[in-house]
PDB file of N, CA and C in Angstrom:
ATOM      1  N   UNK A   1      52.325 -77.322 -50.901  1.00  0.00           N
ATOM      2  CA  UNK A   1      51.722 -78.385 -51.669  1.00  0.00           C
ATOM      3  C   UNK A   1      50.558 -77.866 -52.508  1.00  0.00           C
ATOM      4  N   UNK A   2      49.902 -76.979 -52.364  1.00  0.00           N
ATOM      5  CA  UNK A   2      48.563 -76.222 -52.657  1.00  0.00           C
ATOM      6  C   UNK A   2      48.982 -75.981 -54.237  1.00  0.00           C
ATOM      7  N   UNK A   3      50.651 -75.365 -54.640  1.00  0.00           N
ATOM      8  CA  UNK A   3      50.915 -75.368 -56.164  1.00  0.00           C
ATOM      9  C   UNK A   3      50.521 -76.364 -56.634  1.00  0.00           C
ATOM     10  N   UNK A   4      51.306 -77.200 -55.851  1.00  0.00           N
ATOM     11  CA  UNK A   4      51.163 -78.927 -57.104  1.00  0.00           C
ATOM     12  C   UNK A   4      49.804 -79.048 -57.144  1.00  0.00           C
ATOM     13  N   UNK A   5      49.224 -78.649 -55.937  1.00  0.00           N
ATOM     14  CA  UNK A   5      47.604 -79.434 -56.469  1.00  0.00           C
ATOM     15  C   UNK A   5      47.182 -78.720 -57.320  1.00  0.00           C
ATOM     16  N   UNK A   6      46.979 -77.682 -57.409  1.00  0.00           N
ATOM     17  CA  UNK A   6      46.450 -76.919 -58.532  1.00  0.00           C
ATOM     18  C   UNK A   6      46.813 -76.747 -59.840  1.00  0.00           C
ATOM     19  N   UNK A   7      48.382 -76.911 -60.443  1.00  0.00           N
ATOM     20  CA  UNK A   7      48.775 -77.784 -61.554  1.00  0.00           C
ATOM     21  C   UNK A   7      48.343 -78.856 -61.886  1.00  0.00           C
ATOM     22  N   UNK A   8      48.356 -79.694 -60.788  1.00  0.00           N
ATOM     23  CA  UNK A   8      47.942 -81.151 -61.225  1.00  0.00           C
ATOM     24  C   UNK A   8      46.166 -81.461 -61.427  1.00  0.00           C
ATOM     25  N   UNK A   9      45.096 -80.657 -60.994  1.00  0.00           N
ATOM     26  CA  UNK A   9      44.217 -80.630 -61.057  1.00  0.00           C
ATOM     27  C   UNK A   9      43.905 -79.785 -62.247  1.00  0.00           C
ATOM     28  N   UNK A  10      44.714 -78.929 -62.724  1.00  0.00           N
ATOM     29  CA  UNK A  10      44.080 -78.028 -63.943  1.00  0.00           C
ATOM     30  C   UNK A  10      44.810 -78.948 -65.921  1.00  0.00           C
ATOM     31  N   UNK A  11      45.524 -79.510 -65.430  1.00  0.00           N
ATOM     32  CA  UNK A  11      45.915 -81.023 -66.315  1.00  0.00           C
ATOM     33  C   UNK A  11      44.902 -81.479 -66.439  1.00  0.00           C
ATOM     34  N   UNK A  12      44.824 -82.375 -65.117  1.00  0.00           N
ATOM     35  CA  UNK A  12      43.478 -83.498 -65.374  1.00  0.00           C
ATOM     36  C   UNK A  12      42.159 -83.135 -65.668  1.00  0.00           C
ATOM     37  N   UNK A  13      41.636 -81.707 -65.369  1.00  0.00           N
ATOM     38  CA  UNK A  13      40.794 -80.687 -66.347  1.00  0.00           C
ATOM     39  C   UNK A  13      40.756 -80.700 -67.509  1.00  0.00           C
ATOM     40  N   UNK A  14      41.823 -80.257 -67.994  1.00  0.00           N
ATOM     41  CA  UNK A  14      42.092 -80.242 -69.437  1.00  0.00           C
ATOM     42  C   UNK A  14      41.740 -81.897 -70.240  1.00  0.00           C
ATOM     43  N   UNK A  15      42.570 -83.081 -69.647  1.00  0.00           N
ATOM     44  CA  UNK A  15      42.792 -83.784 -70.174  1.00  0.00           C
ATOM     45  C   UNK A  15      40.653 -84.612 -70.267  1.00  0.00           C
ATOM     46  N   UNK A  16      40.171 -84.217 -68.943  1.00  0.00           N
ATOM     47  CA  UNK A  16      38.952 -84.464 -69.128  1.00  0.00           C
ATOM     48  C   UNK A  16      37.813 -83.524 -70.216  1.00  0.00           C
ATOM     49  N   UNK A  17      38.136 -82.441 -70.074  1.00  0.00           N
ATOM     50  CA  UNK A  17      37.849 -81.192 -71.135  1.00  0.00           C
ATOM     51  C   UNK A  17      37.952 -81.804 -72.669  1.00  0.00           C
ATOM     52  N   UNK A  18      38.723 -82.879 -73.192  1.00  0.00           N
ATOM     53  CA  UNK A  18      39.166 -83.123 -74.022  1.00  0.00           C
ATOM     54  C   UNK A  18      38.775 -84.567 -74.109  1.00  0.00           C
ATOM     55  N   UNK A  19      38.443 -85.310 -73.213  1.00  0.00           N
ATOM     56  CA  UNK A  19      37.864 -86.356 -73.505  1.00  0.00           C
ATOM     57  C   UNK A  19      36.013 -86.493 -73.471  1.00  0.00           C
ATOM     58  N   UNK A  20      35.605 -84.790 -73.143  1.00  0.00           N
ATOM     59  CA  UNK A  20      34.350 -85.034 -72.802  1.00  0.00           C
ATOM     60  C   UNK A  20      34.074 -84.460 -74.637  1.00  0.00           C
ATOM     61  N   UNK A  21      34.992 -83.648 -74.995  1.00  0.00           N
ATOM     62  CA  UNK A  21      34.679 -83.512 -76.656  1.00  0.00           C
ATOM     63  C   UNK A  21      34.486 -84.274 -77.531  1.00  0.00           C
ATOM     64  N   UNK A  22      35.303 -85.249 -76.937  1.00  0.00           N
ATOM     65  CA  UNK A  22      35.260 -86.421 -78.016  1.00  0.00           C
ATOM     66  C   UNK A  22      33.612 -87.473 -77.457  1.00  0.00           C
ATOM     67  N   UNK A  23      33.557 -87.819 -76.438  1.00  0.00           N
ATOM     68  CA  UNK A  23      32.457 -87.905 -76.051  1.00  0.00           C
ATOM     69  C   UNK A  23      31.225 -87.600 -76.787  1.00  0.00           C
ATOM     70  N   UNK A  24      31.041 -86.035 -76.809  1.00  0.00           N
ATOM     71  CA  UNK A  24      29.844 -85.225 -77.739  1.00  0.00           C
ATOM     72  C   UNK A  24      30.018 -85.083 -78.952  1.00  0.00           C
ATOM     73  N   UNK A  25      30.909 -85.346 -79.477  1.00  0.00           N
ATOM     74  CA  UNK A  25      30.992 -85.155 -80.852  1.00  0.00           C
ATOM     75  C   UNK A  25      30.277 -85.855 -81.713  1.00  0.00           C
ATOM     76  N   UNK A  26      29.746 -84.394 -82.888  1.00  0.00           N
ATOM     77  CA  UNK A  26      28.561 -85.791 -83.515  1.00  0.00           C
ATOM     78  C   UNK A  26      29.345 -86.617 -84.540  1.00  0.00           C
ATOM     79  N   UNK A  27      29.035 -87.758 -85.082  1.00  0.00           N
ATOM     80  CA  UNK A  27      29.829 -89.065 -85.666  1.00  0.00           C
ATOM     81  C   UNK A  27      28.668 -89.794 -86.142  1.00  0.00           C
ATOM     82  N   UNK A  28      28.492 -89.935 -87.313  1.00  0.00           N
ATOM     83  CA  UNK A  28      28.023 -91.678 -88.094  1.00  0.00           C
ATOM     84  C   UNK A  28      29.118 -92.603 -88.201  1.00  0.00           C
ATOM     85  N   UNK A  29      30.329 -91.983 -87.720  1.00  0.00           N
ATOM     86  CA  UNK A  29      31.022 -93.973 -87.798  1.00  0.00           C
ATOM     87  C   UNK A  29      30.579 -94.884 -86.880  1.00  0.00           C
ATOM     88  N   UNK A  30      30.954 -95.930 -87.910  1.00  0.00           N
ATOM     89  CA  UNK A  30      30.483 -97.428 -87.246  1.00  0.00           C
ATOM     90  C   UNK A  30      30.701 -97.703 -86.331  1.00  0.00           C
ATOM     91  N   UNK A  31      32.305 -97.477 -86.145  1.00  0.00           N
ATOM     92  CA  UNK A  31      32.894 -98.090 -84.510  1.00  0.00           C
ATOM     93  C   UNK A  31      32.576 -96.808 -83.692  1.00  0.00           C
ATOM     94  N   UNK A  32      31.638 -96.059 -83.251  1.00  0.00           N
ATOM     95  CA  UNK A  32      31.116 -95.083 -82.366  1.00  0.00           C
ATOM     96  C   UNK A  32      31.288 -95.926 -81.152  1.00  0.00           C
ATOM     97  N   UNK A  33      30.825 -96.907 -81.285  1.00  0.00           N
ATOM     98  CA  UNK A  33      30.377 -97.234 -80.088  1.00  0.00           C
ATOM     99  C   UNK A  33      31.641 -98.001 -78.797  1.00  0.00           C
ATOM    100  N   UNK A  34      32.520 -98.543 -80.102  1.00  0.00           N
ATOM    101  CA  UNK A  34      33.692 -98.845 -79.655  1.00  0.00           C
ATOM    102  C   UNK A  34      34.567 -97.471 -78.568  1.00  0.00           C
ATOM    103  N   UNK A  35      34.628 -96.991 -79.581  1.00  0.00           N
ATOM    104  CA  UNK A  35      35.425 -95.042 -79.216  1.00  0.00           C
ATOM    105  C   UNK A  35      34.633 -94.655 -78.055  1.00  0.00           C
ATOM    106  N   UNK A  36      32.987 -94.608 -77.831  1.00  0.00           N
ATOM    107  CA  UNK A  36      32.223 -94.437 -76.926  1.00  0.00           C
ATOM    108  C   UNK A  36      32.798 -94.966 -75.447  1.00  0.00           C
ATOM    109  N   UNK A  37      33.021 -96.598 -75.687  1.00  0.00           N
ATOM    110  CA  UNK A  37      33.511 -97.511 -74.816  1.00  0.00           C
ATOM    111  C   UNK A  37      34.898 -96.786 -74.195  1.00  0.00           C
ATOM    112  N   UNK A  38      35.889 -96.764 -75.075  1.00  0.00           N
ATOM    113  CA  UNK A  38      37.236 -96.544 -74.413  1.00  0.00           C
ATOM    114  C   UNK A  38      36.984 -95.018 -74.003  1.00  0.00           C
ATOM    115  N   UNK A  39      36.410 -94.038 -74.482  1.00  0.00           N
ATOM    116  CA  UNK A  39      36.273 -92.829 -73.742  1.00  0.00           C
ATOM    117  C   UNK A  39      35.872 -92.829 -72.768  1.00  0.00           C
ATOM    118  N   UNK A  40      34.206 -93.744 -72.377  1.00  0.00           N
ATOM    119  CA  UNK A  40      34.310 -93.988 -70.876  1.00  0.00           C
ATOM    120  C   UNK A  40      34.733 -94.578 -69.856  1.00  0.00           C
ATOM    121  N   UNK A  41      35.872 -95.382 -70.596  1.00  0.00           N
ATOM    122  CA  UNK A  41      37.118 -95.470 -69.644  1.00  0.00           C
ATOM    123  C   UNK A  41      38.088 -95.337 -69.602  1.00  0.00           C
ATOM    124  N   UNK A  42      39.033 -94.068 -70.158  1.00  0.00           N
ATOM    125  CA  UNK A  42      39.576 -93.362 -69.985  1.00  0.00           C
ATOM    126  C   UNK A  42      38.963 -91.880 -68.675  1.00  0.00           C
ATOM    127  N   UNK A  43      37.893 -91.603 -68.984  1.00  0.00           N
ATOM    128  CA  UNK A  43      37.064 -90.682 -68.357  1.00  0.00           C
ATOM    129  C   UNK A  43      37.077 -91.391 -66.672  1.00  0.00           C
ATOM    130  N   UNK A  44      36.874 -92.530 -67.130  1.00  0.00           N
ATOM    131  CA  UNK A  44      36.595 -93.365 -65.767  1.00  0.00           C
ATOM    132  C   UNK A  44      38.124 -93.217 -64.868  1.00  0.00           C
ATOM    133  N   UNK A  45      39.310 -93.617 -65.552  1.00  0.00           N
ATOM    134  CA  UNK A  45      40.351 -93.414 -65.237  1.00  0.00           C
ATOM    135  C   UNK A  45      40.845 -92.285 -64.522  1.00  0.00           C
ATOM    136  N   UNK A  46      40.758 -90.929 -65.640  1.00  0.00           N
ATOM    137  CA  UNK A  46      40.789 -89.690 -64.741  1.00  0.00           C
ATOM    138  C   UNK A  46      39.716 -89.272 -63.826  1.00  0.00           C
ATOM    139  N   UNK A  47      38.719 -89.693 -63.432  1.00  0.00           N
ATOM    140  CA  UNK A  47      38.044 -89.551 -62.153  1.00  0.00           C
ATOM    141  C   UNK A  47      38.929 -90.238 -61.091  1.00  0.00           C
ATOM    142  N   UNK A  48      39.570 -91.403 -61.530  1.00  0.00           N
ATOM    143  CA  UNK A  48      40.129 -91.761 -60.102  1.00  0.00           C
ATOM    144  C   UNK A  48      41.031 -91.458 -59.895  1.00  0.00           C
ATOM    145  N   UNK A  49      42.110 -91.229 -60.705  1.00  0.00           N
ATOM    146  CA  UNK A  49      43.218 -90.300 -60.874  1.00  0.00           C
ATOM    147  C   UNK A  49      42.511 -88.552 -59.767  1.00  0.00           C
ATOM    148  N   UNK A  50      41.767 -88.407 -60.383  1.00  0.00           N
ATOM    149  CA  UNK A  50      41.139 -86.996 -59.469  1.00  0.00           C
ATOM    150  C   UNK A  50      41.091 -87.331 -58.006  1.00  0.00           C
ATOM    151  N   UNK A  51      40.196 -88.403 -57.611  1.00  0.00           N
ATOM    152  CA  UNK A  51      40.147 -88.739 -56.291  1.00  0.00           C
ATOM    153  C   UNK A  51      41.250 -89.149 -55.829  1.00  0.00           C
ATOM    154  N   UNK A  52      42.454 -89.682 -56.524  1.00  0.00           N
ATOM    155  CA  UNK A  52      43.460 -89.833 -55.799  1.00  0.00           C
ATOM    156  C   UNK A  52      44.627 -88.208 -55.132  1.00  0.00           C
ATOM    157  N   UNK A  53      44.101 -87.704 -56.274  1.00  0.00           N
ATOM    158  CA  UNK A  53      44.517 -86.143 -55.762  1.00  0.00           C
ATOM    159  C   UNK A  53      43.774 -85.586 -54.617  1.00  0.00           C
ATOM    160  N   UNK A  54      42.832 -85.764 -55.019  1.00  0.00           N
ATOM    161  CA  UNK A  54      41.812 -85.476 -53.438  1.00  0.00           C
ATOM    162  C   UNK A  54      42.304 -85.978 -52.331  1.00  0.00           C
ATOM    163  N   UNK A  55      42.425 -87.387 -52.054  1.00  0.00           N
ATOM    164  CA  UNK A  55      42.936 -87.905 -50.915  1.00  0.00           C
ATOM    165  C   UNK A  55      43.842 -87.585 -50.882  1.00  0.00           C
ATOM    166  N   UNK A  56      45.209 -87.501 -51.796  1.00  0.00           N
ATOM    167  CA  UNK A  56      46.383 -86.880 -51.423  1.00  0.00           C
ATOM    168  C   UNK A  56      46.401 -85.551 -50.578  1.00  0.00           C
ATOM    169  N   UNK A  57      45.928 -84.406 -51.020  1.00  0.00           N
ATOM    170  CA  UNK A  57      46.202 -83.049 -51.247  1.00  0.00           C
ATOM    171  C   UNK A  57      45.101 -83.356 -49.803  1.00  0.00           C
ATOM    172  N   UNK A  58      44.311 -83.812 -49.114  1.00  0.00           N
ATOM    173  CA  UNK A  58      43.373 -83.719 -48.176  1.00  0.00           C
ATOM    174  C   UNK A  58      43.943 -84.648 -46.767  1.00  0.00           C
ATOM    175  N   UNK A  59      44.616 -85.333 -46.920  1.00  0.00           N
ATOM    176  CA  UNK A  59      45.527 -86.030 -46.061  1.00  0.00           C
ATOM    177  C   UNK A  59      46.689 -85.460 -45.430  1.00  0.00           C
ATOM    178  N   UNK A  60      47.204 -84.775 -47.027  1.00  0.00           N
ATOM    179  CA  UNK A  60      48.397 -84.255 -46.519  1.00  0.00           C
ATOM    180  C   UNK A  60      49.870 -85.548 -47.343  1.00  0.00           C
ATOM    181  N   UNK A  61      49.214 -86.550 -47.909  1.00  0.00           N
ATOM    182  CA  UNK A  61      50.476 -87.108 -48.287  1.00  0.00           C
ATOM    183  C   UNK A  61      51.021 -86.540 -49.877  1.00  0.00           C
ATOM    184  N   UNK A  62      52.045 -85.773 -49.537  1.00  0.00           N
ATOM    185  CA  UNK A  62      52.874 -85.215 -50.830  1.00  0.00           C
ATOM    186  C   UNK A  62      52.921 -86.538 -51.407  1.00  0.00           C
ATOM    187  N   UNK A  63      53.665 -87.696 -51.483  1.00  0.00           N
ATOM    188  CA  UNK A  63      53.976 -88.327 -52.412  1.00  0.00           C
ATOM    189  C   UNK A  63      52.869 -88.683 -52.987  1.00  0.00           C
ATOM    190  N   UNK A  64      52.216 -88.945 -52.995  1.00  0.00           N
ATOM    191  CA  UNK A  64      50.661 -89.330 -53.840  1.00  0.00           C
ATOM    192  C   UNK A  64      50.081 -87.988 -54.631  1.00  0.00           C
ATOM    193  N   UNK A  65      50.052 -86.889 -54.131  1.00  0.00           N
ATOM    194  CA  UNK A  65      50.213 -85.825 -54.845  1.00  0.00           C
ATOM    195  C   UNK A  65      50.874 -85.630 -56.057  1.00  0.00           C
ATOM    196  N   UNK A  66      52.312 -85.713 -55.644  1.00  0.00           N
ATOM    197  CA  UNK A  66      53.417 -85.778 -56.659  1.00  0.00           C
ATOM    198  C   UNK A  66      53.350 -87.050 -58.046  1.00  0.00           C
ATOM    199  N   UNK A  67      52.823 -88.388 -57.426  1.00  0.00           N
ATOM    200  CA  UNK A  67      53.046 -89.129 -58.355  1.00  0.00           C
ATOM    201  C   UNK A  67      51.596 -89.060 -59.446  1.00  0.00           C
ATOM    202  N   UNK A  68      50.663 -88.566 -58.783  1.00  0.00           N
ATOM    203  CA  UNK A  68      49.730 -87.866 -59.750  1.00  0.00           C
ATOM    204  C   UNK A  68      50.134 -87.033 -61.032  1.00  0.00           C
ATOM    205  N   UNK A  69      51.128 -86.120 -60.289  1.00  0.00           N
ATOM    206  CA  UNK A  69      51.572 -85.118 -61.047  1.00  0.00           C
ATOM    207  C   UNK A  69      52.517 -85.640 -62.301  1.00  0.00           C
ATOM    208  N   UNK A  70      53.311 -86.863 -61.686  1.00  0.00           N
ATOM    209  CA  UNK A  70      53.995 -87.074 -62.775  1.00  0.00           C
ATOM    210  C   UNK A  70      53.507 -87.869 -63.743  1.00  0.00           C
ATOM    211  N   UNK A  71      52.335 -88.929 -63.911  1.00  0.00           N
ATOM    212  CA  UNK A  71      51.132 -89.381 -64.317  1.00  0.00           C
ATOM    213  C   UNK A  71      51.091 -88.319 -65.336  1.00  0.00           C
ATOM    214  N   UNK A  72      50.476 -87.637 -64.767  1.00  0.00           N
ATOM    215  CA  UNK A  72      49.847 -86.037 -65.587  1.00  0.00           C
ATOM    216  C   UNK A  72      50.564 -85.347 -66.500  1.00  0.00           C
ATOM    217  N   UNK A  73      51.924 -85.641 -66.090  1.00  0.00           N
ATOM    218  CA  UNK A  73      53.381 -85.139 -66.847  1.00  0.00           C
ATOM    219  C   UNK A  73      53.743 -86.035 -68.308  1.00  0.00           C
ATOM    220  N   UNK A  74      53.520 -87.266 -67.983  1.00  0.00           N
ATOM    221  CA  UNK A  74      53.905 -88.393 -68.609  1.00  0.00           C
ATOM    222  C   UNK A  74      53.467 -87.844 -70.249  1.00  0.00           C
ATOM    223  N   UNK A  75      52.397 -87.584 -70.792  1.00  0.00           N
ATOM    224  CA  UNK A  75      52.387 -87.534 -72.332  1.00  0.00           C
ATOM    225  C   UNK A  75      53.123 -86.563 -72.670  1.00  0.00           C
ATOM    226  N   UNK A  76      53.236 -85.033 -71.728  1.00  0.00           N
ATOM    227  CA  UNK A  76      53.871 -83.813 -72.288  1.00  0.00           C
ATOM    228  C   UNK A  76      55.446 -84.719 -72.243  1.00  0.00           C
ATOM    229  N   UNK A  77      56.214 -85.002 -71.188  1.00  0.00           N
ATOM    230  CA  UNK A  77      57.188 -85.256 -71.713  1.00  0.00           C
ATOM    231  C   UNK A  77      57.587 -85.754 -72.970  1.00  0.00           C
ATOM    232  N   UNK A  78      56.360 -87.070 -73.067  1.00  0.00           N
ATOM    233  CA  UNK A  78      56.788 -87.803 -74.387  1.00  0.00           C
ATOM    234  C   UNK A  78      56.814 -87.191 -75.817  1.00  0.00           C
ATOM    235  N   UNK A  79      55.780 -85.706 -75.741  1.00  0.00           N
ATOM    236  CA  UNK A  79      55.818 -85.215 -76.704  1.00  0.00           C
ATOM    237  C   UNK A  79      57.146 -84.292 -76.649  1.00  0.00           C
ATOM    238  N   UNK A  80      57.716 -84.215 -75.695  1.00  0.00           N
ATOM    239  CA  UNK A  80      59.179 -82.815 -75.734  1.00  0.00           C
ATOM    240  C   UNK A  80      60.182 -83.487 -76.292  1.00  0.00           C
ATOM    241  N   UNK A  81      60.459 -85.336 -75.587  1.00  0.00           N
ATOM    242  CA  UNK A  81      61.299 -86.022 -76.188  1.00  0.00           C
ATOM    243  C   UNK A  81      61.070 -86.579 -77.940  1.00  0.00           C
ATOM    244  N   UNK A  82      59.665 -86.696 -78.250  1.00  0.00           N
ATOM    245  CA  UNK A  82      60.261 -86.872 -79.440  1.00  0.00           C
ATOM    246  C   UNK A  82      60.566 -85.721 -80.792  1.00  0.00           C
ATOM    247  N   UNK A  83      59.869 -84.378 -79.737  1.00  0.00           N
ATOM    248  CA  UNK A  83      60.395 -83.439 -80.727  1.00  0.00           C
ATOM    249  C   UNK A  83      62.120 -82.955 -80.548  1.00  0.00           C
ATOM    250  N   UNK A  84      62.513 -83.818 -79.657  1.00  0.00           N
ATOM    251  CA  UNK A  84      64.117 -83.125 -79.588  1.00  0.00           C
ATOM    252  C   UNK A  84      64.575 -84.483 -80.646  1.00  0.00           C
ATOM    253  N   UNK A  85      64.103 -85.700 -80.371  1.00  0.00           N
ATOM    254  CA  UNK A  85      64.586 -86.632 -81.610  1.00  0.00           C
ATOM    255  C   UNK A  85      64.353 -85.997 -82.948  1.00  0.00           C
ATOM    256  N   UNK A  86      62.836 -85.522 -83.078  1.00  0.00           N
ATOM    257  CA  UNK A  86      63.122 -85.303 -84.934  1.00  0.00           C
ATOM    258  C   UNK A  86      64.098 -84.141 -85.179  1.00  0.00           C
ATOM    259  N   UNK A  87      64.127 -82.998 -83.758  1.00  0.00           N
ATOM    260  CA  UNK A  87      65.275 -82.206 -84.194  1.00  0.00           C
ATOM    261  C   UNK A  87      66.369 -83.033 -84.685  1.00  0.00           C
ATOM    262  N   UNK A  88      67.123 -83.519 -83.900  1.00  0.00           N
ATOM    263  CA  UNK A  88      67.568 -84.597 -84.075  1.00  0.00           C
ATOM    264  C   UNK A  88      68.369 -84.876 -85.299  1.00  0.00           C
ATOM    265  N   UNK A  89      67.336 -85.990 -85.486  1.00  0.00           N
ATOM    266  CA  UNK A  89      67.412 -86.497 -87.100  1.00  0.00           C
ATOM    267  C   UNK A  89      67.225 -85.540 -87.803  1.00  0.00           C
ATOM    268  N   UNK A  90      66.422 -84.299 -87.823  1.00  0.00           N
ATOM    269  CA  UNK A  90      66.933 -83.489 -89.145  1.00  0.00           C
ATOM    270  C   UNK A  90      67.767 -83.019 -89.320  1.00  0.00           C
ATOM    271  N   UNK A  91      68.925 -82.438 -87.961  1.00  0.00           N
ATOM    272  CA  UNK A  91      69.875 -81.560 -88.459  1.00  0.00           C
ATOM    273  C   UNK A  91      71.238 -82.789 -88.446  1.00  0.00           C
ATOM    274  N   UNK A  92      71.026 -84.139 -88.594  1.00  0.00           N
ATOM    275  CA  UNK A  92      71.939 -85.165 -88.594  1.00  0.00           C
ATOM    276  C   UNK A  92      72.029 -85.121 -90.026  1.00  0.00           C
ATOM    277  N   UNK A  93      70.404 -85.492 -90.413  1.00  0.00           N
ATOM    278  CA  UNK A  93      70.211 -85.500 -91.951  1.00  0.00           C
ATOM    279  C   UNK A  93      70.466 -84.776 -93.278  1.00  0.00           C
ATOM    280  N   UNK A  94      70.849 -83.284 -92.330  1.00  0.00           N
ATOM    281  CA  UNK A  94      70.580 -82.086 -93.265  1.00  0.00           C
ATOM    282  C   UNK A  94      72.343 -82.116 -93.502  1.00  0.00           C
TER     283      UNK A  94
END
């Protein structure tokens, strides 16, 4: 189980790594504060997402582990599936 945790914890790294940029980034737009808002809860989100890995991976229950993982999985897939669609459509098109 020690793989998955450490995949699944170096994701939710990243994905926090990437929301703390947007966070600091300097900005005069207006809606800052809006973007401010949903970043800290998204941020808020993957903290508990984290602690749920914690309790998983510290308990011992794989499935809570795992469904973290697939959580964590969820945007990369969506980006693999829609690059096999525009393949797709281009070589339909071409």
């Amino acid at each position: 189980m020690t793989p998955l945790v450490a995949v699944t914890s170096l994701i939710l790294a990243g994905y926090f790594a990437l929301v703390l940029v947007g966070l600091f980034s300097p900005s005069t737009d207006p809606q800052r504060g809006m973007a401010t808002g949903f970043l800290m809860f998204v941020a808020t989100g993957l903290l508990g997402m984290g602690a749920l890995l914690w309790y998983g991976a510290r308990s011992g229950r794989r499935h809570l582990v795992i469904g973290v993982l697939v959580v964590c999985l969820l945007p990369t897939l969506s980006l693999v599936a829609r690059a096999i669609y525009l393949i797709h459509r281009w070589w339909s098109d071409r």
